[in-house]
C-alpha atoms as a PDB file:
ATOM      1  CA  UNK A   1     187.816  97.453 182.575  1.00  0.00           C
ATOM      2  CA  UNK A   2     191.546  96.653 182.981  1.00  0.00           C
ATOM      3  CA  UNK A   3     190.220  93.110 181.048  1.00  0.00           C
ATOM      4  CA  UNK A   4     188.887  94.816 178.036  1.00  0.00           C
ATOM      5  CA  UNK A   5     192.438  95.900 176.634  1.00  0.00           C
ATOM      6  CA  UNK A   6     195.214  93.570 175.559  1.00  0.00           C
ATOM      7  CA  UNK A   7     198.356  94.272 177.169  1.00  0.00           C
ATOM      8  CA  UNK A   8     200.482  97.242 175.157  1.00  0.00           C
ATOM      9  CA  UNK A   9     202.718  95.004 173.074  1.00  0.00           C
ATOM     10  CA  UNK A  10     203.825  96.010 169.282  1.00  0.00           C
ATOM     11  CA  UNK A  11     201.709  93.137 168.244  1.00  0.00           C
ATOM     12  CA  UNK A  12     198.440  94.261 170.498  1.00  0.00           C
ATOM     13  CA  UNK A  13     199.331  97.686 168.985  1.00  0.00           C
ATOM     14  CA  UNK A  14     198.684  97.185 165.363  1.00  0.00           C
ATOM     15  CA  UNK A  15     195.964  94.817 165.512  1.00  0.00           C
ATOM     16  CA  UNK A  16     193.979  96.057 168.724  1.00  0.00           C
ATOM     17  CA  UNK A  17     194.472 100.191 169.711  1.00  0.00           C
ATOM     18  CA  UNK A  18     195.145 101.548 166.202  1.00  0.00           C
ATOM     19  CA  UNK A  19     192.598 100.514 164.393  1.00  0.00           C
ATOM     20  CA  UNK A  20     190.387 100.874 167.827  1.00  0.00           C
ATOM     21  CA  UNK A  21     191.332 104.176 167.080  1.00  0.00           C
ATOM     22  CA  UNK A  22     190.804 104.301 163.677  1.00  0.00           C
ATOM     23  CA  UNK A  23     187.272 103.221 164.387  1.00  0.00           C
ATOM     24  CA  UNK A  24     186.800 106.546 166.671  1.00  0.00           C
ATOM     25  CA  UNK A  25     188.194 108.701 164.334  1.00  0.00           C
ATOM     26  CA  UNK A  26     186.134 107.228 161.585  1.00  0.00           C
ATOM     27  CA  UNK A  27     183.044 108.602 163.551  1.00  0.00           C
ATOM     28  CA  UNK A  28     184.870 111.624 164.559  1.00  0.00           C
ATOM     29  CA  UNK A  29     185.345 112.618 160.523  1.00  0.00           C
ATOM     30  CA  UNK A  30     182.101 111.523 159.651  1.00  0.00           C
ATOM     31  CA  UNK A  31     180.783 114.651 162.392  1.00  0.00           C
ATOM     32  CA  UNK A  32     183.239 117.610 161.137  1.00  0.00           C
ATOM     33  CA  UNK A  33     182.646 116.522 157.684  1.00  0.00           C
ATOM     34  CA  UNK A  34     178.900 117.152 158.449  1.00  0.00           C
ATOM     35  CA  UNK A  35     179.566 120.338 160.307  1.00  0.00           C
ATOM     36  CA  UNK A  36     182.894 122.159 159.912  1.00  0.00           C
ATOM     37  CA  UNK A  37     181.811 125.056 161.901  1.00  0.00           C
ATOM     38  CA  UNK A  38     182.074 122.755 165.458  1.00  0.00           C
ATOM     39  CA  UNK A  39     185.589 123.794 165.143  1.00  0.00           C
ATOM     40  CA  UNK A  40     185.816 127.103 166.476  1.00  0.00           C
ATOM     41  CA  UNK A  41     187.975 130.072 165.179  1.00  0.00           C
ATOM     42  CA  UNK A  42     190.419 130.235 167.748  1.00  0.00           C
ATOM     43  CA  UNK A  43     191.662 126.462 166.690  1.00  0.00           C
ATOM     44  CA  UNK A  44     194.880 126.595 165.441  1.00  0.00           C
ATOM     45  CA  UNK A  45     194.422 123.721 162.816  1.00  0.00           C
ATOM     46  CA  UNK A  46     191.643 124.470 160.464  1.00  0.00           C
ATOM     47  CA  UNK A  47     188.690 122.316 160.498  1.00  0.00           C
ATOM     48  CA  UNK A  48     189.705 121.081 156.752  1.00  0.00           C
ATOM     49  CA  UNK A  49     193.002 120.188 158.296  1.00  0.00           C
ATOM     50  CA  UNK A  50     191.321 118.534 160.931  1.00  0.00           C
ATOM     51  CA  UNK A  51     188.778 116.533 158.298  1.00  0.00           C
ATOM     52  CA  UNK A  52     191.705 115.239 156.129  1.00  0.00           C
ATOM     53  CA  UNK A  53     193.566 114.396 159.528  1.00  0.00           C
ATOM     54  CA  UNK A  54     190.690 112.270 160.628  1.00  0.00           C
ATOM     55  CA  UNK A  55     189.946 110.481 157.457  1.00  0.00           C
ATOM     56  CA  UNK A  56     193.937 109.617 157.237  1.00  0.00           C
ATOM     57  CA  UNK A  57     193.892 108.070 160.402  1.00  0.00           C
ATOM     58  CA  UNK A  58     190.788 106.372 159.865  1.00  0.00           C
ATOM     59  CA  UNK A  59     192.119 104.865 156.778  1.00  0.00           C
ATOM     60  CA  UNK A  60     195.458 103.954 158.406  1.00  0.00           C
ATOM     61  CA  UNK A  61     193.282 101.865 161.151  1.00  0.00           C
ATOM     62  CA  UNK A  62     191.188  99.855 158.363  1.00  0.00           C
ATOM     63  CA  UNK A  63     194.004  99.068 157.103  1.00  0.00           C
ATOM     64  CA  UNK A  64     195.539  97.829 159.988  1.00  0.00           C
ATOM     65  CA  UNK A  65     192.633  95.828 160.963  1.00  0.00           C
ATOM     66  CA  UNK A  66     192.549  94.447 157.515  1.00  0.00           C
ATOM     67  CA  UNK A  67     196.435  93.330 157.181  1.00  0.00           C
ATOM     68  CA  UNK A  68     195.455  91.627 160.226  1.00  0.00           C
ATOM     69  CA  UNK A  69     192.934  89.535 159.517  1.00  0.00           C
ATOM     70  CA  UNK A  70     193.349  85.739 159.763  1.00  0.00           C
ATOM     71  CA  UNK A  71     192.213  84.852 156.786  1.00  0.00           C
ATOM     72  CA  UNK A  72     195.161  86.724 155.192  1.00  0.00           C
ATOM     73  CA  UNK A  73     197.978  85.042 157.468  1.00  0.00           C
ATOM     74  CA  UNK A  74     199.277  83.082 155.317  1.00  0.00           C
ATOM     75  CA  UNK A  75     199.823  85.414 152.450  1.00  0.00           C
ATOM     76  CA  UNK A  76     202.930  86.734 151.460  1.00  0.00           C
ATOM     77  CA  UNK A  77     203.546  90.532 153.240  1.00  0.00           C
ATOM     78  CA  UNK A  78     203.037  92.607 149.832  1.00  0.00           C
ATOM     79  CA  UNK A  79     199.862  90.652 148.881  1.00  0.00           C
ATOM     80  CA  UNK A  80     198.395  91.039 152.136  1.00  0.00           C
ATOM     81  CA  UNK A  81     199.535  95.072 152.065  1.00  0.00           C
ATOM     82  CA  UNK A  82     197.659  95.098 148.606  1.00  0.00           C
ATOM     83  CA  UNK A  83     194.558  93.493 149.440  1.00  0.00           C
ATOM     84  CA  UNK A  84     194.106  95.654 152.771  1.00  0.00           C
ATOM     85  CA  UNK A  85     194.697  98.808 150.958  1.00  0.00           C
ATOM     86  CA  UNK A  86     192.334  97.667 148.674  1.00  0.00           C
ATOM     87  CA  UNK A  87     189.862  97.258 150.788  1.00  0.00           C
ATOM     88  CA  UNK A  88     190.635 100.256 153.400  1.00  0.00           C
ATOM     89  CA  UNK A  89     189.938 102.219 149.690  1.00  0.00           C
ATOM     90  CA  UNK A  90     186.990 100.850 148.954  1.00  0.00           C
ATOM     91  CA  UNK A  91     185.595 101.240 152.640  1.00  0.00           C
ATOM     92  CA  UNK A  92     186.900 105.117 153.287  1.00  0.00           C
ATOM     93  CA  UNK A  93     185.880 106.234 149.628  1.00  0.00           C
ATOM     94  CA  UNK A  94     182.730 104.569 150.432  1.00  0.00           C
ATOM     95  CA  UNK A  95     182.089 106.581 153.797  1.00  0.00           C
ATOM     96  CA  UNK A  96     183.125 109.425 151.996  1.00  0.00           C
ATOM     97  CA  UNK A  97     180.209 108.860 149.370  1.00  0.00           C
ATOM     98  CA  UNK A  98     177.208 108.090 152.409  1.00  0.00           C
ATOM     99  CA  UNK A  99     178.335 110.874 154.177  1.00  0.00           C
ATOM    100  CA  UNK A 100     178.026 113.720 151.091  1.00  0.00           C
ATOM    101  CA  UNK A 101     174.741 111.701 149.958  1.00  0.00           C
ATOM    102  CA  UNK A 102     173.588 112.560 153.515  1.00  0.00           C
ATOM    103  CA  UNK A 103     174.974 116.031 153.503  1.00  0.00           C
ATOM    104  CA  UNK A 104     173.141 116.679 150.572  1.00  0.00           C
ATOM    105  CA  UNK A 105     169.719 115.041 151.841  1.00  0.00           C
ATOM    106  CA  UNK A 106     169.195 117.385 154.622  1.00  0.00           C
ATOM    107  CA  UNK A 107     169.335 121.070 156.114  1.00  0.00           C
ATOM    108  CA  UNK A 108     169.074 119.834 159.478  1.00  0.00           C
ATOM    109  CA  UNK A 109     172.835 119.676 161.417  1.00  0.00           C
ATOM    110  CA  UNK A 110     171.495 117.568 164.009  1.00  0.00           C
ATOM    111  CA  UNK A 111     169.546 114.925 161.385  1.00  0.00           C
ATOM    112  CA  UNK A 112     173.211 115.470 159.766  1.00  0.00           C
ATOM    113  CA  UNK A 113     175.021 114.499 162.856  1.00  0.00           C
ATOM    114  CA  UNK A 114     173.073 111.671 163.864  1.00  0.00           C
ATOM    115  CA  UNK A 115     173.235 110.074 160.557  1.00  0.00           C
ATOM    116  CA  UNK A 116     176.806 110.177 160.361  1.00  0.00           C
ATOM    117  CA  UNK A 117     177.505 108.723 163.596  1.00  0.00           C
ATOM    118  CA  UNK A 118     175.066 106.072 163.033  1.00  0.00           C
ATOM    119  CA  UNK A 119     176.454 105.623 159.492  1.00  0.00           C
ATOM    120  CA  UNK A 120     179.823 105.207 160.356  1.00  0.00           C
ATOM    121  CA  UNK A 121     178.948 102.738 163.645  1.00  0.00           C
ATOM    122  CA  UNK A 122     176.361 100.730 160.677  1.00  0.00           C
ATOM    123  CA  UNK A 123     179.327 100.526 158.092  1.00  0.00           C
ATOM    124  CA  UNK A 124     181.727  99.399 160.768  1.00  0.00           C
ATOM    125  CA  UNK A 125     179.525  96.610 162.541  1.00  0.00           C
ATOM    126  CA  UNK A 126     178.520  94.977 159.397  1.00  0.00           C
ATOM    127  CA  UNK A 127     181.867  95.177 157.972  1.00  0.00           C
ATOM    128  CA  UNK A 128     183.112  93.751 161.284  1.00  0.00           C
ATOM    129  CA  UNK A 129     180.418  90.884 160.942  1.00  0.00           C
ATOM    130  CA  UNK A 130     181.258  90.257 157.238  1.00  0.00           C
ATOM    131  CA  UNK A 131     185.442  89.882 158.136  1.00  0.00           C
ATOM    132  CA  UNK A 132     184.326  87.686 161.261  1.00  0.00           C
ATOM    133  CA  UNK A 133     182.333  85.555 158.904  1.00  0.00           C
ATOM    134  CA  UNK A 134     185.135  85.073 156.011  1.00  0.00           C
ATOM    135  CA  UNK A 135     187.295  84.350 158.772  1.00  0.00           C
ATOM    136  CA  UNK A 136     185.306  81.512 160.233  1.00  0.00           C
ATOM    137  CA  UNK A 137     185.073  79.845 156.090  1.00  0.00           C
ATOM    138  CA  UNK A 138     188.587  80.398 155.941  1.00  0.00           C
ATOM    139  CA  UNK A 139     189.205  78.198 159.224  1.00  0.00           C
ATOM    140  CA  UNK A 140     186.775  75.698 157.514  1.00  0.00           C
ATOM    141  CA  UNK A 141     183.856  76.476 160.591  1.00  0.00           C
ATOM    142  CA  UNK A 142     181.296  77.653 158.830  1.00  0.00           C
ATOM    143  CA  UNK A 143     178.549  79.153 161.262  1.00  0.00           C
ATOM    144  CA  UNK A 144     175.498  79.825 160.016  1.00  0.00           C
ATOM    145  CA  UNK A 145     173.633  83.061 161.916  1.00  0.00           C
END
């Protein structure tokens, strides 16, 4: 397990664990946006607190795993700041827009639940794939799959 984890540096830090945790707390927002009312009463943050909380850090991890991409090394910092907001925009606004469409497509909280995790782990591994793949051109390997 130990193997699985880069060691905690700065470096490992912004391209590795935060947007690892971005990734969770993608899923996590795409649940409580579904059903608000797993937060109970008691919670002293309210479960719209929690939401927006969620989709920030979500955000802030996309972005982080997009400034890091290889394919944007050699950019100057502001360009490469530019294009990952950019595209952490498109991508949360995007999850924002599945996730009401299947809100509003079912009663069913578990259908809802399911379809958000699975949403946000389907979004995620393809956009994973696609960033893998310009990455590859970009290196001049292209590798056909």
């Amino acid at each position: 397990m130990r193997n699985c984890f880069p060691a905690p540096t700065t470096k490992n830090l912004c391209k590795f664990y935060i947007p690892l945790s971005g990734a969770v707390s993608h899923g996590l927002y795409g649940m409580l946006y579904m059903r608000p009312s797993v937060v109970p009463d008691q919670c002293p943050v309210s479960a719209d607190c929690l939401t927006n909380g969620l989709f920030f850090h979500s955000a802030i991890g996309i972005g982080l795993y997009l400034y890091n991409m290889d394919h944007l090394k050699d950019l100057p910092v502001m360009r490469k700041a530019i294009f990952a907001t950019y595209g952490t925009a498109l991508f949360s606004f995007g999850s924002v827009f599945l996730f009401g469409s299947i809100k509003m497509a079912t009663d069913s909280n578990t259908f809802r639940l399911v379809m958000a995790l699975l949403a946000s782990g389907a979004l995620m591994c393809v956009g994973k794939e696609y960033f893998d793949h310009v990455n590859q051109l970009a290196a001049g390997n292209p590798k056909e799959q």
